[in-house]
Structures are given as C-alpha cells and as structure tokens.
PDB file of N, CA and C in Angstrom:
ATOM      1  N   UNK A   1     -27.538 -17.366  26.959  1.00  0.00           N
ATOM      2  CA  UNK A   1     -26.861 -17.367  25.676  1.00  0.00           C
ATOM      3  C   UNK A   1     -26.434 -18.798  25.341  1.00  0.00           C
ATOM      4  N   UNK A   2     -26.344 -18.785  24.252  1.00  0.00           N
ATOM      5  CA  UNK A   2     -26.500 -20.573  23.842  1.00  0.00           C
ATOM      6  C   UNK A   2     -24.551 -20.320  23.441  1.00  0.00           C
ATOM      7  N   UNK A   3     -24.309 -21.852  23.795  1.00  0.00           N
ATOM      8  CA  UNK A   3     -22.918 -22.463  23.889  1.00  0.00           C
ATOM      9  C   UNK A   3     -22.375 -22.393  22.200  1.00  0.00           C
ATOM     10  N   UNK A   4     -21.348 -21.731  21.568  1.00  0.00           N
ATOM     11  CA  UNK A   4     -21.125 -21.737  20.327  1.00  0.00           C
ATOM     12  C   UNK A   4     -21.177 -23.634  19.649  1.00  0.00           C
ATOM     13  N   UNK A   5     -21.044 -23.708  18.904  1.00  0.00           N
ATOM     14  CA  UNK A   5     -21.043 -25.485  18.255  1.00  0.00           C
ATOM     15  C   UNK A   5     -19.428 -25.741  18.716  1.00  0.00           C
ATOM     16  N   UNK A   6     -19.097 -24.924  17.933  1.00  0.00           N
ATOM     17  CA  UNK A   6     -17.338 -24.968  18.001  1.00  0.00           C
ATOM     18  C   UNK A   6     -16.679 -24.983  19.362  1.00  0.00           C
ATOM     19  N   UNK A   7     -17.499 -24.817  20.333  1.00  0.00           N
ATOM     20  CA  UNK A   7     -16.597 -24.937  22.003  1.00  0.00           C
ATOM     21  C   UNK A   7     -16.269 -25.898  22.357  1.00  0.00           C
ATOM     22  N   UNK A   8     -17.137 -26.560  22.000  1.00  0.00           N
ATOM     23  CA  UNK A   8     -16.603 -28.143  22.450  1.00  0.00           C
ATOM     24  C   UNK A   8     -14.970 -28.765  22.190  1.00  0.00           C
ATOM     25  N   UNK A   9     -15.347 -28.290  21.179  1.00  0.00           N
ATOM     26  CA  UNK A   9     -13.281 -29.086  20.133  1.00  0.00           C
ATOM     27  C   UNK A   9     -12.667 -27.909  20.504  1.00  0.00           C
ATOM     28  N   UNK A  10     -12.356 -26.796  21.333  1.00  0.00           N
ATOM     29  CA  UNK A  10     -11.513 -26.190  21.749  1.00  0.00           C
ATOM     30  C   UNK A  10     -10.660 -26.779  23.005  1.00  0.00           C
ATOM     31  N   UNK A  11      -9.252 -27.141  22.843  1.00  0.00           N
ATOM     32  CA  UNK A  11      -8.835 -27.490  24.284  1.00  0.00           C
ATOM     33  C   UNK A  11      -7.397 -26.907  24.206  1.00  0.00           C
ATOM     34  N   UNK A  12      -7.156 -26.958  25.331  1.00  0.00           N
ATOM     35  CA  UNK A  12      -5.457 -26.160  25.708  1.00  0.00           C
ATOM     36  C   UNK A  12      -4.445 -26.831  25.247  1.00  0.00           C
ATOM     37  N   UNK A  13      -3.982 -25.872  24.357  1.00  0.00           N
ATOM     38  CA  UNK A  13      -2.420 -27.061  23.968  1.00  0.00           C
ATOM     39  C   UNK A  13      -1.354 -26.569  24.375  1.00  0.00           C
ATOM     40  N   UNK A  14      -0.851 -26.759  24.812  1.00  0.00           N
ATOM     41  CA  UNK A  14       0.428 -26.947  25.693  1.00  0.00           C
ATOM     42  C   UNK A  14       2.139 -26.644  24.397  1.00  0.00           C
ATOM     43  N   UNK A  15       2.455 -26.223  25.590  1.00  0.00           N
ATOM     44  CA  UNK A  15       3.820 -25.943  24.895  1.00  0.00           C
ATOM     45  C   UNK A  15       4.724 -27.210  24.316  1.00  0.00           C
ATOM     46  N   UNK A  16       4.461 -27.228  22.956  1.00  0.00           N
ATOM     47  CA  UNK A  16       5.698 -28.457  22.792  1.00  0.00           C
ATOM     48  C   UNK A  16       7.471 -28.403  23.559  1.00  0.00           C
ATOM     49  N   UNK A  17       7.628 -30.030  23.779  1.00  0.00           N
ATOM     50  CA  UNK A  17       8.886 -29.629  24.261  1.00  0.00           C
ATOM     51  C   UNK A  17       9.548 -31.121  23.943  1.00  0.00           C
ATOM     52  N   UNK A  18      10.497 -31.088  23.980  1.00  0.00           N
ATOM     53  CA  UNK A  18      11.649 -32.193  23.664  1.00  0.00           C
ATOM     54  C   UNK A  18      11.509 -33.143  24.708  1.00  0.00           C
ATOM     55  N   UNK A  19      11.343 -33.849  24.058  1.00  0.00           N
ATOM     56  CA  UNK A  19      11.078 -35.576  25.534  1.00  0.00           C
ATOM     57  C   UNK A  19      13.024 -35.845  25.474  1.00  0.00           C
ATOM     58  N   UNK A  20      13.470 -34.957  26.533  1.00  0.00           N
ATOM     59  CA  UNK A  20      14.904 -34.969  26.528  1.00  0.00           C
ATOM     60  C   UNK A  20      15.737 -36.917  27.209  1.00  0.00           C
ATOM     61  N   UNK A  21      14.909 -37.838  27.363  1.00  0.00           N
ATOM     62  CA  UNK A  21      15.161 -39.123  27.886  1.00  0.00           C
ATOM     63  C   UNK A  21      15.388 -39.757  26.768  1.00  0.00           C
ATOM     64  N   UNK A  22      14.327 -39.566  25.684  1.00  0.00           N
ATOM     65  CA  UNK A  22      13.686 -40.318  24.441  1.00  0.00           C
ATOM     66  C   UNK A  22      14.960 -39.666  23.384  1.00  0.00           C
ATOM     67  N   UNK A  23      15.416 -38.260  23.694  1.00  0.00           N
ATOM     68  CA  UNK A  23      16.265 -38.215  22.763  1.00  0.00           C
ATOM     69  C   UNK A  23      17.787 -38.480  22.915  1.00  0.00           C
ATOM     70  N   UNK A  24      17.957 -38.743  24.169  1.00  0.00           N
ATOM     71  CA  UNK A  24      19.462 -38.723  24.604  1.00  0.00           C
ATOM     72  C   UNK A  24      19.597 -40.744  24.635  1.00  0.00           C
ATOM     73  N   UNK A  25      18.555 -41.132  24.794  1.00  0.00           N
ATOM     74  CA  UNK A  25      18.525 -42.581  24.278  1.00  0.00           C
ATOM     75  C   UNK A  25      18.851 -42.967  23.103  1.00  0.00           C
ATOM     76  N   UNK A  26      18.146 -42.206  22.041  1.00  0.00           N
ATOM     77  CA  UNK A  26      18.017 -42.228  21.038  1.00  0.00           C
ATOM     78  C   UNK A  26      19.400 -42.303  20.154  1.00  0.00           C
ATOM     79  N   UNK A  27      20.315 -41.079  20.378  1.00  0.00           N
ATOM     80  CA  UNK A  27      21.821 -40.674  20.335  1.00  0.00           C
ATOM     81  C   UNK A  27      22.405 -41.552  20.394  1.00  0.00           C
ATOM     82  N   UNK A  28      22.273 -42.155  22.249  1.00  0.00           N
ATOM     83  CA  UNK A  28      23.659 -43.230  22.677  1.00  0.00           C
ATOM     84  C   UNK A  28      23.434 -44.365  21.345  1.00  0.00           C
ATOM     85  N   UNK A  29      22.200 -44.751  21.817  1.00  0.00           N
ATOM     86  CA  UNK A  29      22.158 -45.934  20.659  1.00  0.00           C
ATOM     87  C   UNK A  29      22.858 -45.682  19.268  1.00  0.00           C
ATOM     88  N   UNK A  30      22.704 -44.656  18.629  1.00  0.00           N
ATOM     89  CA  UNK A  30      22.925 -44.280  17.364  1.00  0.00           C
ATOM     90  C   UNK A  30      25.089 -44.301  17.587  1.00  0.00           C
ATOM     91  N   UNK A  31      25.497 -43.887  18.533  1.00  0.00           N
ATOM     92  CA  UNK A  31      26.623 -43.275  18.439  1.00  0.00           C
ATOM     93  C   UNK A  31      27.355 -44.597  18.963  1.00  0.00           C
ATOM     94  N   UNK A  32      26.691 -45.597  20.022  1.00  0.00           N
ATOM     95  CA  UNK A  32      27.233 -46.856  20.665  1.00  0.00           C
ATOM     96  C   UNK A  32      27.012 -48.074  18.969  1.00  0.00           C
ATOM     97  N   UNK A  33      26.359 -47.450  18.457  1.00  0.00           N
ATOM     98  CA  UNK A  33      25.969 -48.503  17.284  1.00  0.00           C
ATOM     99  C   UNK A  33      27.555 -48.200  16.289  1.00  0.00           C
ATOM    100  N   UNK A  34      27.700 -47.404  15.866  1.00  0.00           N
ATOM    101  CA  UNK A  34      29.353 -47.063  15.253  1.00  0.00           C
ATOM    102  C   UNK A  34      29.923 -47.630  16.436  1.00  0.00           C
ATOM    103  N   UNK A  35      30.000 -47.550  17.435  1.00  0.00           N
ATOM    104  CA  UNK A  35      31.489 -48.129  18.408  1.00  0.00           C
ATOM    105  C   UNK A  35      32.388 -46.954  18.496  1.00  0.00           C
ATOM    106  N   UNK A  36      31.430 -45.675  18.702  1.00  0.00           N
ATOM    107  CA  UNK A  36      32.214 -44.609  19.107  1.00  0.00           C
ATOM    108  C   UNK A  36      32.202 -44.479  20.802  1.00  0.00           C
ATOM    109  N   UNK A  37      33.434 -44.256  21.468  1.00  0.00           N
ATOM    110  CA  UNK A  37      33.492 -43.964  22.514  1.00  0.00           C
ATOM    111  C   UNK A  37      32.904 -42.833  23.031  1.00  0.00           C
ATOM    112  N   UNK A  38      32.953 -42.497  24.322  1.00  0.00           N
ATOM    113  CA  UNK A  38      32.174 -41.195  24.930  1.00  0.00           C
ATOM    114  C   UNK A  38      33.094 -40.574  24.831  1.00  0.00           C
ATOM    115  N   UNK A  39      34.565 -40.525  25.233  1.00  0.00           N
ATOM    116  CA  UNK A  39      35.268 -39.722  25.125  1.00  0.00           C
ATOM    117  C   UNK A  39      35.917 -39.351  23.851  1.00  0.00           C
ATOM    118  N   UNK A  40      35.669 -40.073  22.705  1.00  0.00           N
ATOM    119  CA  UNK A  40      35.928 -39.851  21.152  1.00  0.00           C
ATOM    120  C   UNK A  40      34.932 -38.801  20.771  1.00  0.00           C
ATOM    121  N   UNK A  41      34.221 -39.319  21.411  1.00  0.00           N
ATOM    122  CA  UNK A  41      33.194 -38.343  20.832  1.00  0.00           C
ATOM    123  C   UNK A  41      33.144 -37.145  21.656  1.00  0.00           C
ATOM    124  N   UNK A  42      33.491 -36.756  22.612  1.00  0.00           N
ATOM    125  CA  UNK A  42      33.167 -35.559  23.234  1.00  0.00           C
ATOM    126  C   UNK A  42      34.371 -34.686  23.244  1.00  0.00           C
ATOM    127  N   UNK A  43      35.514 -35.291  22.472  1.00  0.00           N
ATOM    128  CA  UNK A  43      36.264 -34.198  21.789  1.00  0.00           C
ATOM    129  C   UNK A  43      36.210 -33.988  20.510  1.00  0.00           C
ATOM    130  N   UNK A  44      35.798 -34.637  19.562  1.00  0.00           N
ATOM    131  CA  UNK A  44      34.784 -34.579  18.636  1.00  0.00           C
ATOM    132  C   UNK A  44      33.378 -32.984  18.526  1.00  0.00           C
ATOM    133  N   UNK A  45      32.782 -33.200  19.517  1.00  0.00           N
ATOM    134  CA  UNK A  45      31.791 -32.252  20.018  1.00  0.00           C
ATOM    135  C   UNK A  45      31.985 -31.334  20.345  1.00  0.00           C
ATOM    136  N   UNK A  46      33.417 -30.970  21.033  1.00  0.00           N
ATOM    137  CA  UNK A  46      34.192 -29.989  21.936  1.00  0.00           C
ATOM    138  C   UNK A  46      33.458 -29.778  23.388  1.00  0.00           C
ATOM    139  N   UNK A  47      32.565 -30.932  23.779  1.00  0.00           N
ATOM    140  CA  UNK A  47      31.799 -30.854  25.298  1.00  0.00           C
ATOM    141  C   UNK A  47      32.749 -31.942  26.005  1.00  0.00           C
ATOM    142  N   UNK A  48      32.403 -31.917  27.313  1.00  0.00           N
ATOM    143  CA  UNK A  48      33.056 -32.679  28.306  1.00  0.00           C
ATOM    144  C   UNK A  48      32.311 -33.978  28.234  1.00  0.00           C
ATOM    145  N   UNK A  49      32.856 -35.504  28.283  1.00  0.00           N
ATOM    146  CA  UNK A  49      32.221 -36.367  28.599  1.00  0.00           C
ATOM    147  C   UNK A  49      31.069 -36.846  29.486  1.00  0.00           C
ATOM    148  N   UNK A  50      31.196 -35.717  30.579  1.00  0.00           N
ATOM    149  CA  UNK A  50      30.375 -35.749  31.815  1.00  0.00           C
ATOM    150  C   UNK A  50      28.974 -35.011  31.831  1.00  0.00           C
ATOM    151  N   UNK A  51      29.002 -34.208  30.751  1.00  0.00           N
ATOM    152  CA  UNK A  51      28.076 -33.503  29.898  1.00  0.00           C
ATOM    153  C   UNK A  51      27.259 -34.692  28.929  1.00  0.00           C
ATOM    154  N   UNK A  52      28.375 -34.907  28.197  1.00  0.00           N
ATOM    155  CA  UNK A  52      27.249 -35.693  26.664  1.00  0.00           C
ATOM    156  C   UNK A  52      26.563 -36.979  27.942  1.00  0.00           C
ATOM    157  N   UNK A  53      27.259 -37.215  28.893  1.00  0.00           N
ATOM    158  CA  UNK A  53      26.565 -38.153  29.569  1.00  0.00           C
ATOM    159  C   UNK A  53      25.263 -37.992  29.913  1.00  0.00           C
ATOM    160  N   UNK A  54      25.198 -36.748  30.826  1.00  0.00           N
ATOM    161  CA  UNK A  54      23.850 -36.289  31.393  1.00  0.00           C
ATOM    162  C   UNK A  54      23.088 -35.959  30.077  1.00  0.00           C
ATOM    163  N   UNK A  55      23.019 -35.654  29.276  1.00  0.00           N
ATOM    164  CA  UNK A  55      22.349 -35.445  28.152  1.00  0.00           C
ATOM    165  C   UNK A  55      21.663 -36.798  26.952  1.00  0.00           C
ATOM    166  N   UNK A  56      23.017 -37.637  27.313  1.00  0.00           N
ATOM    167  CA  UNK A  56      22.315 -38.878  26.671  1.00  0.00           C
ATOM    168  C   UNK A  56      21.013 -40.050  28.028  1.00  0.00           C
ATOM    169  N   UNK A  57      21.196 -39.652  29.261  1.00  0.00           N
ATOM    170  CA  UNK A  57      20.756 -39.914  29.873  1.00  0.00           C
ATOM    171  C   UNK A  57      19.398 -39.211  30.470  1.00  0.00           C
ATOM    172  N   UNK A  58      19.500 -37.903  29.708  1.00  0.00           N
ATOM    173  CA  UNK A  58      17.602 -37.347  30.037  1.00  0.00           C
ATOM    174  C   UNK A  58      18.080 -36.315  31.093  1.00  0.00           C
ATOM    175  N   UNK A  59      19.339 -36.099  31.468  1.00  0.00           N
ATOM    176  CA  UNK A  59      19.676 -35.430  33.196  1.00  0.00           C
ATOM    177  C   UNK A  59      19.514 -33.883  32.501  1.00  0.00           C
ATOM    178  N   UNK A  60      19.646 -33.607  31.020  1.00  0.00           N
ATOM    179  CA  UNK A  60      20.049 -32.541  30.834  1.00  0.00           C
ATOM    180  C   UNK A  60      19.117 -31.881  29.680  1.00  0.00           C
ATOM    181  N   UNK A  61      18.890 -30.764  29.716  1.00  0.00           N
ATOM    182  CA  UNK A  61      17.937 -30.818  28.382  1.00  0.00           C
ATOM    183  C   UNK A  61      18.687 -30.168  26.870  1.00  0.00           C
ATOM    184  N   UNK A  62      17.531 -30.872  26.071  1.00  0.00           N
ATOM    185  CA  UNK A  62      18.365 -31.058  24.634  1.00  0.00           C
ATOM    186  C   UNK A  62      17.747 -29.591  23.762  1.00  0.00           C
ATOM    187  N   UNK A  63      18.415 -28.885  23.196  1.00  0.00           N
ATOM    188  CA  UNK A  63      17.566 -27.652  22.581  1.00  0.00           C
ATOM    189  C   UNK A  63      18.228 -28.147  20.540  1.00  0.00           C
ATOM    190  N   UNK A  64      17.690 -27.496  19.736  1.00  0.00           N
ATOM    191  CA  UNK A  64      17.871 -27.802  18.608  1.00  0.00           C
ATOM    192  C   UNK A  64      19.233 -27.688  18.117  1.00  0.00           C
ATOM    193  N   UNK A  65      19.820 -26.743  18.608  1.00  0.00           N
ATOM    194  CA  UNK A  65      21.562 -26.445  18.648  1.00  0.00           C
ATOM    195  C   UNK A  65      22.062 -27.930  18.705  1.00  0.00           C
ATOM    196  N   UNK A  66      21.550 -27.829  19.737  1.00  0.00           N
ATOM    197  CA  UNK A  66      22.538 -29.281  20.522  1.00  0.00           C
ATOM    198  C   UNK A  66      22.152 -30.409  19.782  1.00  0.00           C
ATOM    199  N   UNK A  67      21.284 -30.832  19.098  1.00  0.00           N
ATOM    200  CA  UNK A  67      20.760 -32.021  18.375  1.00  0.00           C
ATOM    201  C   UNK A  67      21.921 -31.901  17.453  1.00  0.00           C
ATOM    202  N   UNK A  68      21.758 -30.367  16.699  1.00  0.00           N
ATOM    203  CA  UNK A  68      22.522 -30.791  14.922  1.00  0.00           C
ATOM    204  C   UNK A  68      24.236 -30.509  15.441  1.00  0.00           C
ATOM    205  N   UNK A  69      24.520 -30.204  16.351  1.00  0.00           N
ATOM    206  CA  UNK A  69      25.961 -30.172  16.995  1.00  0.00           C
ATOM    207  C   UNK A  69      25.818 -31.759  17.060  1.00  0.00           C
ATOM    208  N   UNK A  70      25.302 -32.343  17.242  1.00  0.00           N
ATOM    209  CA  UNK A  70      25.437 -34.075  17.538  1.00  0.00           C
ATOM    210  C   UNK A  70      25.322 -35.003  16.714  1.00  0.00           C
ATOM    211  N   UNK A  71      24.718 -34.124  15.883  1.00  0.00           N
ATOM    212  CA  UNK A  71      24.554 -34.961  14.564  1.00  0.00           C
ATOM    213  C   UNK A  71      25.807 -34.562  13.865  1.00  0.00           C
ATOM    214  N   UNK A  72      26.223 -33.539  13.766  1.00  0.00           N
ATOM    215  CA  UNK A  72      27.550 -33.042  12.751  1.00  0.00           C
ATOM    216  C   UNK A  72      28.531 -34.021  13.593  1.00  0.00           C
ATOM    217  N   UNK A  73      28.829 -33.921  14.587  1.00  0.00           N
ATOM    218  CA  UNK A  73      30.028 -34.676  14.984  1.00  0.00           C
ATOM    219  C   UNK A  73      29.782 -36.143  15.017  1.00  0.00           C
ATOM    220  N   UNK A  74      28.819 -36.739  15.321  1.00  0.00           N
ATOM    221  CA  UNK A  74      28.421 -38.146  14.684  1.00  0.00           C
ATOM    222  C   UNK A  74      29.062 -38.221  13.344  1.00  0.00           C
ATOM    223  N   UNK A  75      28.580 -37.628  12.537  1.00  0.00           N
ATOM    224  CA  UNK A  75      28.733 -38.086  11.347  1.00  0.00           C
ATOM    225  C   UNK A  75      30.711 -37.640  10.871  1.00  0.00           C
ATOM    226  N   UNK A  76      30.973 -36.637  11.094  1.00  0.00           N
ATOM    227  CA  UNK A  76      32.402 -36.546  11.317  1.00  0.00           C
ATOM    228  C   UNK A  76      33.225 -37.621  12.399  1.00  0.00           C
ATOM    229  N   UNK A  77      32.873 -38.369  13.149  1.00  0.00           N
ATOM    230  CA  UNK A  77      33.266 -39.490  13.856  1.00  0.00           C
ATOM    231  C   UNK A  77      33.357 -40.936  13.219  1.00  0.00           C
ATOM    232  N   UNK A  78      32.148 -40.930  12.233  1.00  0.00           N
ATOM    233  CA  UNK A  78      31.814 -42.242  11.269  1.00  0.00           C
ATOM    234  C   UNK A  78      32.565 -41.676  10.336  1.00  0.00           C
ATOM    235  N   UNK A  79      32.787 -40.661   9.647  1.00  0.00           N
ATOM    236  CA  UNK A  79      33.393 -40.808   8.380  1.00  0.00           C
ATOM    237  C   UNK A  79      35.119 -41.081   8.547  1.00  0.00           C
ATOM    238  N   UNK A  80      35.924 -40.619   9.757  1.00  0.00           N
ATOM    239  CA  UNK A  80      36.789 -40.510  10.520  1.00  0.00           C
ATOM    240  C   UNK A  80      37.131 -42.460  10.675  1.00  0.00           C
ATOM    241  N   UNK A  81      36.337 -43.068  11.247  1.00  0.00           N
ATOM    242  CA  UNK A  81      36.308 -44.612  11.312  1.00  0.00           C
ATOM    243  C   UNK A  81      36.262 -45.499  10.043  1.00  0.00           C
ATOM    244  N   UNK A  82      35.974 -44.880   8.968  1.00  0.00           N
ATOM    245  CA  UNK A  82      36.326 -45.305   7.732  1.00  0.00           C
ATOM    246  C   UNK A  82      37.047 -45.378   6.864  1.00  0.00           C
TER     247      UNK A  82
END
C-alpha cells in the first residue's frame, strides 16, 4: 500500500506548557523595575514572600490564575506608588 502524500508533515505535538523560568524572570524584572519590594508585594498578592520567590525563580510552576493574580497586584502596587 502506497504511503499517503500527507504523512510526511504529520508530527507529534506536544502539550504546550509555560516555560515557568522565562516567566518568573520576566515578573521580577517587571516588578524590580517599579522598585517594588518582595515583601510589598507579597502582601499585596496575599502569598508568602518565600513563594513569589520560588515562582519568580522557575522553582515553582506558573498556571494562568497565577499570572493575572500578578498582574492585578502589580498594577495595584504601581498605582499605590503614585
């Protein structure tokens, strides 16, 4: 039996997932760029400092919750500094 044309460009794709290093980098920078503290901010967040740590550091993984929880209190932290 002959090979369909189309088999070739079939390949396994894999489960997307959050490059949790790339995004907890991403954060500090954003949140160290205001001159917000870790601990300003993690009562801000209502998480423990020792938490947003491992998380800005890749130790912890990031789910979509947790992004716009970080973004809301970012931005309630900057408007707060103004």
């Amino acid at each position: 039996m002959k090979t369909p044309w189309w088999k070739p460009y079939i390949r396994r794709v894999e489960k997307w997932e959050l490059d949790d290093v790339a995004i907890g980098a991403n954060r500090r920078r954003h949140r160290e760029a205001y001159g917000i503290s870790l601990r300003t901010f993690a009562k801000a967040i209502g998480l423990s400092a020792p938490y947003i740590s491992d998380l800005e550091l890749g130790r912890r993984r990031w789910s979509e919750e947790l992004i716009h929880r970080f973004e809301v209190a970012l931005a309630k932290c900057i408007e707060e500094k103004r």
